[in-house]
Protein backbone atom coordinates (compact mmCIF):
# COMPACT_ATOMS: atom_id res chain seq x y z
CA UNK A 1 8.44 -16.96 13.43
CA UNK A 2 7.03 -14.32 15.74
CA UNK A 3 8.01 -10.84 15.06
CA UNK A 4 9.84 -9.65 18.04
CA UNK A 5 12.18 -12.37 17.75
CA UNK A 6 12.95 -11.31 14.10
CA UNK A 7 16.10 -8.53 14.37
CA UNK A 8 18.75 -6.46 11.58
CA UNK A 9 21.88 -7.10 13.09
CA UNK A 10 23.85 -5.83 10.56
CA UNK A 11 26.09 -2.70 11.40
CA UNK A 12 28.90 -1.74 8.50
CA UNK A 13 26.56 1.15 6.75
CA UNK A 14 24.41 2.16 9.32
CA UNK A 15 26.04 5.71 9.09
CA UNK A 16 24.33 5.58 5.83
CA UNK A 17 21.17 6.39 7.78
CA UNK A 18 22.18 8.77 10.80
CA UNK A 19 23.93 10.93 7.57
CA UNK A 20 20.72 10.90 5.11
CA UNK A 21 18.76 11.61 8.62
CA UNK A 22 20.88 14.70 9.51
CA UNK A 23 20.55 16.16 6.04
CA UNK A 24 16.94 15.30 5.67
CA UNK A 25 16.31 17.11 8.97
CA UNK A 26 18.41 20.02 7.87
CA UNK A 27 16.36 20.27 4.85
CA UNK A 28 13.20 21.10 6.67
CA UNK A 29 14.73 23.36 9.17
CA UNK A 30 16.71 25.80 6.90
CA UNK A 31 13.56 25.78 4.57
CA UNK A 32 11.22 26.16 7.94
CA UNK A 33 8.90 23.88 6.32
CA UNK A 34 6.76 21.36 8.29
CA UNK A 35 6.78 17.59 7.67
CA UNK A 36 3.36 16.91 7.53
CA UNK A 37 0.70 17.98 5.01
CA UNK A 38 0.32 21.59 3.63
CA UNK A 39 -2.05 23.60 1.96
CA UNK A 40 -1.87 21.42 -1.10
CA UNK A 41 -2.51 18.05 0.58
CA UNK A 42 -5.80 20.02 2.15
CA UNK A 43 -7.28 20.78 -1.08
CA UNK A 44 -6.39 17.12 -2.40
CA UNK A 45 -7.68 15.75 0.39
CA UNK A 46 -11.22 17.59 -0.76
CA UNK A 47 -11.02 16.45 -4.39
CA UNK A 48 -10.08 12.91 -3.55
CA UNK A 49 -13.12 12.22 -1.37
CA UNK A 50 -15.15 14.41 -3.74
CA UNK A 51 -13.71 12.41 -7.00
CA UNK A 52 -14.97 9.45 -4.35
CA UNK A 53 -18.17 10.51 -2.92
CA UNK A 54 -19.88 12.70 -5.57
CA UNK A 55 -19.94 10.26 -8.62
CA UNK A 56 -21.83 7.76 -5.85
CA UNK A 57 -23.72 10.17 -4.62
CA UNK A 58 -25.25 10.61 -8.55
CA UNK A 59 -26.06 7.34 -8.86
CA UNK A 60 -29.72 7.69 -7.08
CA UNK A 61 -30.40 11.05 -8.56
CA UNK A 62 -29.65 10.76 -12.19
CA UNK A 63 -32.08 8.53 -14.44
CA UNK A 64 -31.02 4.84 -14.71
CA UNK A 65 -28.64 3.78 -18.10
CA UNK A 66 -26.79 1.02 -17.94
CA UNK A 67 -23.65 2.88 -19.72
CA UNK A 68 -23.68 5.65 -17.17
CA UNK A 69 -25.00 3.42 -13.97
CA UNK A 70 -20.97 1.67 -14.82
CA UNK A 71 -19.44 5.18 -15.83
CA UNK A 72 -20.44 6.50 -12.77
CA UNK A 73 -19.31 3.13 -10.45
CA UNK A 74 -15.98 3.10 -12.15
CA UNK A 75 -15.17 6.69 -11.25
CA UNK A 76 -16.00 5.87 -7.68
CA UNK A 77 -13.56 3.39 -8.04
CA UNK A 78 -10.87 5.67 -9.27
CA UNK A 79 -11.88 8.11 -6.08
CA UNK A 80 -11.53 4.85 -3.66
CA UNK A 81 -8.13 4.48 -5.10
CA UNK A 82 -6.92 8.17 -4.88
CA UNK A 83 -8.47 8.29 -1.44
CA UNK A 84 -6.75 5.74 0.11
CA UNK A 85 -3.33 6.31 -1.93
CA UNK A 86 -3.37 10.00 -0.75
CA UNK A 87 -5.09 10.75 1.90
CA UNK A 88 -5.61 7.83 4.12
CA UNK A 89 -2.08 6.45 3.49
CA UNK A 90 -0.44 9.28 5.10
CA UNK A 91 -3.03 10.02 7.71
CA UNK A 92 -2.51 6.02 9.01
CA UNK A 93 1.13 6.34 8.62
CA UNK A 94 1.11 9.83 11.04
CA UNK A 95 2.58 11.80 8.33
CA UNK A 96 -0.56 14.27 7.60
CA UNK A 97 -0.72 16.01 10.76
CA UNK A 98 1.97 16.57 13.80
CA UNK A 99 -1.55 16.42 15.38
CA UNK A 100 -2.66 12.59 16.43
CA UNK A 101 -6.13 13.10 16.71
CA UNK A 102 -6.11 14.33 13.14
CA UNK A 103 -4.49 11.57 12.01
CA UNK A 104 -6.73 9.13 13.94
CA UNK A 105 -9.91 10.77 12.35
CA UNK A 106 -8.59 11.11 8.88
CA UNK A 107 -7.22 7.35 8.96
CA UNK A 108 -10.41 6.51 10.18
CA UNK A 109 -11.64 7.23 6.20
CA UNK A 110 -10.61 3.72 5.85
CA UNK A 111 -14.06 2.66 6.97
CA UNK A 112 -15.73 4.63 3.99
CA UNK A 113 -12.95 2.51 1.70
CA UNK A 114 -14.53 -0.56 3.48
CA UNK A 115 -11.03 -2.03 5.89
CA UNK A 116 -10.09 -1.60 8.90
CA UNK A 117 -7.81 0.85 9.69
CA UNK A 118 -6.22 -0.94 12.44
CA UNK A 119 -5.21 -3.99 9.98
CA UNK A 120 -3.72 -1.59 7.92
CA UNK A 121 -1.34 -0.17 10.51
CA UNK A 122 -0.38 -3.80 11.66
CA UNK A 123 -0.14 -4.98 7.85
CA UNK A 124 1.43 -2.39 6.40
CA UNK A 125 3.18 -0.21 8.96
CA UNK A 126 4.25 -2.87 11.52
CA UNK A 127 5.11 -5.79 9.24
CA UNK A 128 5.85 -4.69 5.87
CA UNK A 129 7.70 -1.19 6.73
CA UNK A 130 9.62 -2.76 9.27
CA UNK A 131 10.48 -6.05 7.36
CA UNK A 132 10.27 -5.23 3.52
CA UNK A 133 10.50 -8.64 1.81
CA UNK A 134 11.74 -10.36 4.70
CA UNK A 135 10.56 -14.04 3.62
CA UNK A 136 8.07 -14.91 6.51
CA UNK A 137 7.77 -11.37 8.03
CA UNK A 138 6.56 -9.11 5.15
CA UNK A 139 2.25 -10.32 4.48
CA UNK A 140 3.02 -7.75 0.89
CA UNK A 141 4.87 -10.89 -0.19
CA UNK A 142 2.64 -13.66 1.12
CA UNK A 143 -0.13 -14.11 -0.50
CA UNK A 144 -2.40 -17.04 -1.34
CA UNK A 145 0.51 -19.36 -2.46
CA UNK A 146 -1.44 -21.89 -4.37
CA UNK A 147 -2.06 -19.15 -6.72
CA UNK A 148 0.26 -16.38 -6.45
CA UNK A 149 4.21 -16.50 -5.58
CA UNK A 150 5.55 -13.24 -4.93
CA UNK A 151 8.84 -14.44 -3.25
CA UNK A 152 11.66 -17.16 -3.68
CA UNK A 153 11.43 -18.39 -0.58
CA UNK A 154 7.75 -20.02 -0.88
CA UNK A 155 7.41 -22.88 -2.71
CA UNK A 156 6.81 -22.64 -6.92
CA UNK A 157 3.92 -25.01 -8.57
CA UNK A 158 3.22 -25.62 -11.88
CA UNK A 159 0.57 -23.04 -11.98
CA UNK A 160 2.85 -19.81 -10.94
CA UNK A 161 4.44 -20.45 -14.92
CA UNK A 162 1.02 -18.50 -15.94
CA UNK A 163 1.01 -16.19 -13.22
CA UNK A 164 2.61 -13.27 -14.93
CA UNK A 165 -0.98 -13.41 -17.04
CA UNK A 166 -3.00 -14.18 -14.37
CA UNK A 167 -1.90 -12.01 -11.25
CA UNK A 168 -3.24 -8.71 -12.88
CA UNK A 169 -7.15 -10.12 -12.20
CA UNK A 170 -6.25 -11.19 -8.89
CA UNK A 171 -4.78 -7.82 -8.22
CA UNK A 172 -8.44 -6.50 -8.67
CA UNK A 173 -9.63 -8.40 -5.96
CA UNK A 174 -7.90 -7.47 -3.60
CA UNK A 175 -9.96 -4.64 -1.70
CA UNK A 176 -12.88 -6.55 -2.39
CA UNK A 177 -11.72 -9.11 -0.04
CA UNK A 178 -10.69 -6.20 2.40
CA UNK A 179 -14.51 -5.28 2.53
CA UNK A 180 -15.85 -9.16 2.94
CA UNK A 181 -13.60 -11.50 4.44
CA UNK A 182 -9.62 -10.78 5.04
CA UNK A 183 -9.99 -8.19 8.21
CA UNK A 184 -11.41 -10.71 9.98
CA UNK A 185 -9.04 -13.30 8.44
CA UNK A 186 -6.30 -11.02 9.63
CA UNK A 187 -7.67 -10.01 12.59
CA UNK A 188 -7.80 -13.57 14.02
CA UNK A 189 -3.93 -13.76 13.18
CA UNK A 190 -2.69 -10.93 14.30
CA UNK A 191 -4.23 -12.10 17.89
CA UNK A 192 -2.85 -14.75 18.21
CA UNK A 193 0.63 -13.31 17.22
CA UNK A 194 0.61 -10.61 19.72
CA UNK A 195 0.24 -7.84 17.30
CA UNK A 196 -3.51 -6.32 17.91
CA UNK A 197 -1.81 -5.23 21.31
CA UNK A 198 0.76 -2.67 19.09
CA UNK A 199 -2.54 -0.92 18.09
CA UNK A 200 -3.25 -0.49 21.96
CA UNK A 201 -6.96 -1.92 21.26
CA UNK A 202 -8.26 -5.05 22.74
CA UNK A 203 -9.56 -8.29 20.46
CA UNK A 204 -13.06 -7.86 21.28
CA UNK A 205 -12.97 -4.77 20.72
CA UNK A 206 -11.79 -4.44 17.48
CA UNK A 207 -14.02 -7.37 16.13
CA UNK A 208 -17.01 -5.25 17.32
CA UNK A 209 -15.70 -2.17 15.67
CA UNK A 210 -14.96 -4.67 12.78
CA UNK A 211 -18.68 -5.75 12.66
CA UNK A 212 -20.00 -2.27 13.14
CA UNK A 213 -17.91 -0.86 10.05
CA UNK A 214 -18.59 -3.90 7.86
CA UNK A 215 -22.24 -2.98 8.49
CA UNK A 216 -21.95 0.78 7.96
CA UNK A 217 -20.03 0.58 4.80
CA UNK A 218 -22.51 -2.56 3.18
CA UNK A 219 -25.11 -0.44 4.06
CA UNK A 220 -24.09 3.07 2.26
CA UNK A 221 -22.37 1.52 -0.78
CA UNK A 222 -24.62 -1.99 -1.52
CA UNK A 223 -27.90 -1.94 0.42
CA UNK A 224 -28.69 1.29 -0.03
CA UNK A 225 -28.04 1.49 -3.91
CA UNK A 226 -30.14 -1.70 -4.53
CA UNK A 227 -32.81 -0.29 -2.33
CA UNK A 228 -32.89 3.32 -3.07
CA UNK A 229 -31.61 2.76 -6.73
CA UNK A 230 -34.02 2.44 -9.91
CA UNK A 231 -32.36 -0.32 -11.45
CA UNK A 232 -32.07 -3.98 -11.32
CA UNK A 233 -30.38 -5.23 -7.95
CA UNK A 234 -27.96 -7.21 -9.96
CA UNK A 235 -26.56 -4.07 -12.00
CA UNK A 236 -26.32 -2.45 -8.10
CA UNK A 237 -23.68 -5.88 -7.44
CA UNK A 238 -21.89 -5.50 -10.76
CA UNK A 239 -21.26 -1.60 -10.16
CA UNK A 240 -20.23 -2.15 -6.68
CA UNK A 241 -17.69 -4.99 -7.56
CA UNK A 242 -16.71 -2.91 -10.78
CA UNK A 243 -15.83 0.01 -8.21
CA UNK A 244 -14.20 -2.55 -6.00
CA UNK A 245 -11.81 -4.16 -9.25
CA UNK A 246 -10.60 -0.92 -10.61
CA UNK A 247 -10.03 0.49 -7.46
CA UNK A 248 -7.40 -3.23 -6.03
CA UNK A 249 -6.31 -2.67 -9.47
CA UNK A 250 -4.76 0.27 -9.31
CA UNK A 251 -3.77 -0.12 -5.76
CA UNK A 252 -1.92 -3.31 -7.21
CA UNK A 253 -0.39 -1.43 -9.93
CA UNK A 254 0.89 0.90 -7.79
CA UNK A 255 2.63 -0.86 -5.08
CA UNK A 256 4.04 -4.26 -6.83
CA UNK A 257 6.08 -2.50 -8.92
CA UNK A 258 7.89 -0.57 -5.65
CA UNK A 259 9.06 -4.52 -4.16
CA UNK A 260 8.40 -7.54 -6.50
CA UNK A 261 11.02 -6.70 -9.47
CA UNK A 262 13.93 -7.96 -10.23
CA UNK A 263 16.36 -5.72 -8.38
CA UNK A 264 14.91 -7.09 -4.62
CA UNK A 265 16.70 -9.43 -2.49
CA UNK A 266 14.22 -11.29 -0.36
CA UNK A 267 16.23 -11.42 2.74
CA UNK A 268 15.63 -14.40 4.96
CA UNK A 269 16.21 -14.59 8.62
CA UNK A 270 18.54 -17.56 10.07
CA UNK A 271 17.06 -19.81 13.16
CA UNK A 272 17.89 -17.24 15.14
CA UNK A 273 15.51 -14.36 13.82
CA UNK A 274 18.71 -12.92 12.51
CA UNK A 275 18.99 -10.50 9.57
CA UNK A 276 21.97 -10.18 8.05
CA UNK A 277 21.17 -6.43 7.19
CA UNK A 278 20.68 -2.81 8.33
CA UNK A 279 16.82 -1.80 8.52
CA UNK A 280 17.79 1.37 6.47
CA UNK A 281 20.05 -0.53 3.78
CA UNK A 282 17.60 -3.27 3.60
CA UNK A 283 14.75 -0.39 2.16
CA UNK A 284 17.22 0.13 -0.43
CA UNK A 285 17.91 -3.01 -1.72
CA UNK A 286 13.82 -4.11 -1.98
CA UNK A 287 12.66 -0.91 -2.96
CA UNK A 288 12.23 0.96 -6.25
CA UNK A 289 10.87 4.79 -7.54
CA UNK A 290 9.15 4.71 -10.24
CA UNK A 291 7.86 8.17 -13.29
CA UNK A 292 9.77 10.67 -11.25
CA UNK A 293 9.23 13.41 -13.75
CA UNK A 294 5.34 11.84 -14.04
CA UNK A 295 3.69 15.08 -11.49
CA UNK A 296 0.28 14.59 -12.40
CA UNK A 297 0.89 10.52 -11.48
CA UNK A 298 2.73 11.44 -8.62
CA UNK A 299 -0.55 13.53 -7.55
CA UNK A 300 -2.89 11.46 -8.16
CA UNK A 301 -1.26 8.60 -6.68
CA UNK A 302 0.20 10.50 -3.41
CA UNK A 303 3.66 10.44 -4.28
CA UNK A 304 3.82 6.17 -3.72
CA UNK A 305 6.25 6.20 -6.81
CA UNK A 306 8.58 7.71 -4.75
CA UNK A 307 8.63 4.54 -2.14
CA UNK A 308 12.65 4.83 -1.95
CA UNK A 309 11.95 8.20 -0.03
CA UNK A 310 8.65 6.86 1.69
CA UNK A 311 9.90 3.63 3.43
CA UNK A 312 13.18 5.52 4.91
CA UNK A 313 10.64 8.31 5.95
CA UNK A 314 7.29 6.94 6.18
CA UNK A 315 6.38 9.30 8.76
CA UNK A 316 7.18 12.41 6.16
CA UNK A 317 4.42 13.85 4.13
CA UNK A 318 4.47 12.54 0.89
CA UNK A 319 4.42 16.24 -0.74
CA UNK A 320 7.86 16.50 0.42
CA UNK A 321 9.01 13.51 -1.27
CA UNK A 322 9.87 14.87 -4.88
CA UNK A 323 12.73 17.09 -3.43
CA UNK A 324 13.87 14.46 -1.01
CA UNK A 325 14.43 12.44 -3.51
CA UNK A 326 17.75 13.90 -4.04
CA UNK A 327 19.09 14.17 -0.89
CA UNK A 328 18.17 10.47 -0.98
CA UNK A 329 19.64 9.42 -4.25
CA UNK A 330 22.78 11.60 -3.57
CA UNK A 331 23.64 9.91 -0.45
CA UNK A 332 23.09 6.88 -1.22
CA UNK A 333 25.01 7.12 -4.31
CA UNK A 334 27.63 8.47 -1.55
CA UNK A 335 27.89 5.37 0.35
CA UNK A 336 28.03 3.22 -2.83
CA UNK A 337 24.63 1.67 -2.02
CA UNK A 338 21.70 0.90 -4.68
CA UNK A 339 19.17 3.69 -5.65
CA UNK A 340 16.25 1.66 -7.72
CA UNK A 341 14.18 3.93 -10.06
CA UNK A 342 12.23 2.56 -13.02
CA UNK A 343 12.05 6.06 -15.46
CA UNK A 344 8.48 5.14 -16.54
CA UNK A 345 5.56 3.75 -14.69
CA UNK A 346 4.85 1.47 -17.96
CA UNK A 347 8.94 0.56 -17.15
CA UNK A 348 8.08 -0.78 -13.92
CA UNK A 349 4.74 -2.69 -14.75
CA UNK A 350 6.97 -4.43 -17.46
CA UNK A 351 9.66 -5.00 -14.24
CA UNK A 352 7.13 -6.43 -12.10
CA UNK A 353 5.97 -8.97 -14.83
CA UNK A 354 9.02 -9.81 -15.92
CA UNK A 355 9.67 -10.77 -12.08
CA UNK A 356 6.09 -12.65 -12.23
CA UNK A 357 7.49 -14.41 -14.34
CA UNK A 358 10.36 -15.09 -13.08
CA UNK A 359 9.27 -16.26 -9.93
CA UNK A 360 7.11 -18.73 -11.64
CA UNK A 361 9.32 -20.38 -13.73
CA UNK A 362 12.64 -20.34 -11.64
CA UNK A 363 13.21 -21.26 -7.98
CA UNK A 364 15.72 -18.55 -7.24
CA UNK A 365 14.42 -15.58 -9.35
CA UNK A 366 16.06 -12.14 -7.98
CA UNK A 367 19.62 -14.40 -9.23
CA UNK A 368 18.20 -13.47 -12.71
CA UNK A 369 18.42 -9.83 -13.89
């Protein structure tokens, strides 16, 4: 189903959102605060891509040790992770700077992280934002299905019974196959759905840029190590992929937890395209917080545990999401509507297996609590 035919039509609670939008907005103007990043996200911003960069950087100057050649990798991989989580996040989303040309150039740090940034935007911001865990809309909830079944709507095999086990090594594949294969997996798809065009970029255009990056960032983070590097080739390939694991790892960790748990409701649009939802109510219903009291978590990981507050306002900073979160959870509460928070991060790892495995062993999972 293409998405412009896919619509919310429903319309009982969406004063829910025009209230929580007045009283966000009030927020920032009686505190004349701005919605975009402050001097704290700046400095961040610096440590992430030095907690990134630096640790790489070491590898060709210190003498080669196995033990420290991986110790060194694996921090990288923790930088990749806090890079994109927050600082390229919120750049691609629009919510670092009121400015767009900083946001284009500080989004563009997805090249360094080895994706495209424009993927990203369609991926995440068009199709997942838009339609969280809308079965057939949402690529979050689609993926391989032979292996992994993150939804009740696609089909269960025998195989998904062990997935609650298995997923978690999957999971650190995942940017791996950003860097080799899936942008130009996606970027094939997205053409021929009509979405490249909502990035106001042409299709030959971005496959050059696509080619050019893949280039760039093979170069700095594989050739050049097993070049440059005094140490076998093969350790070079098994620091780069250990960097590339713990870095979809965490990314994994941090966003399953916010939609596959028991508490979504997978909508499903009729023949029609037809939602029977409002966008606002539907983020609700799909979406969970996770460790609010957790600030050095919420830090590292730019505030993604709050995703209740960051799919209503994606276009908000996420340093502003700790206090939003009770305007948020106030009027929702208001409007008797759902406000999902796990109060541990271990609390919602455990919530996002137990749906693993519910969606593997039942055909209607979210009906089981």
């Amino acid at each position: 189903m293409q998405y412009k035919n896919v619509r919310f039509t429903g319309v009982d609670t969406t004063e829910f959102y025009k209230v929580l939008r007045s009283r966000v907005n009030s927020y920032f103007r009686e505190n004349n605060i701005s919605r975009h990043a402050n001097t704290n996200m700046v400095v961040k911003t610096i440590f992430m891509l030095t907690l990134y960069l630096f640790p790489f950087s070491m590898l060709f100057f210190v003498d080669y040790s196995p033990w420290l050649f991986i110790a060194l990798w694996s921090i990288t991989g923790i930088g990749m992770a806090g890079v994109g989580l927050s600082v390229m996040h919120d750049a691609n989303h629009g919510a670092y700077s009121k400015n767009e040309l900083v946001n284009k150039i500080v989004g563009k740090v997805m090249v360094l992280l080895g994706g495209s940034d424009v993927n990203w935007r369609i991926q995440h911001n068009v199709l997942h934002h838009t339609y969280t865990n809308v079965a057939d809309m949402d690529e979050d909830i689609k993926p391989p299905s032979f292996i992994l079944r993150f939804s009740p709507h696609t089909k269960r095999n025998k195989l998904h019974r062990f997935q609650f086990i298995y997923a978690w090594f999957f999971y650190g594949l995942m940017t791996m196959m950003w860097s080799t294969t899936k942008d130009f997996q996606q970027a094939v798809r997205y053409k021929k759905k009509g979405l490249i065009q909502t990035q106001k970029i042409s299709f030959s255009r971005h496959l050059t840029n696509l080619i050019v990056s893949k280039i760039v960032y093979m170069s700095l983070f594989l050739a050049l190590p097993i070049l440059l590097i005094d140490a076998p080739w093969y350790m070079s390939l098994l620091g780069w992929a250990t960097m590339q694991f713990i870095c979809g790892f965490i990314l994994a960790a941090i966003f399953q937890p916010a939609h596959v748990v028991p508490s979504s409701d997978y909508l499903k649009p009729d023949e029609s395209g037809n939602v029977d939802a409002d966008w606002a109510i539907n983020q609700l219903y799909n979406t969970a917080n996770f460790a609010p009291s957790d600030s050095i978590l919420t830090w590292y990981i730019g505030g993604l545990n709050y995703q209740v507050e960051h799919h209503l306002f994606p276009n908000i900073c996420h340093v502003h999401y700790p206090k939003l979160s009770k305007i948020v959870r106030e009027t929702a509460n208001e409007f008797n509507l759902p406000y999902h928070s796990y109060n541990s991060f271990l609390g919602a790892l455990l919530g996002h297996s137990k749906m693993l495995y519910n969606l593997g062993k039942f055909d209607n999972a979210p009906a089981i609590h």
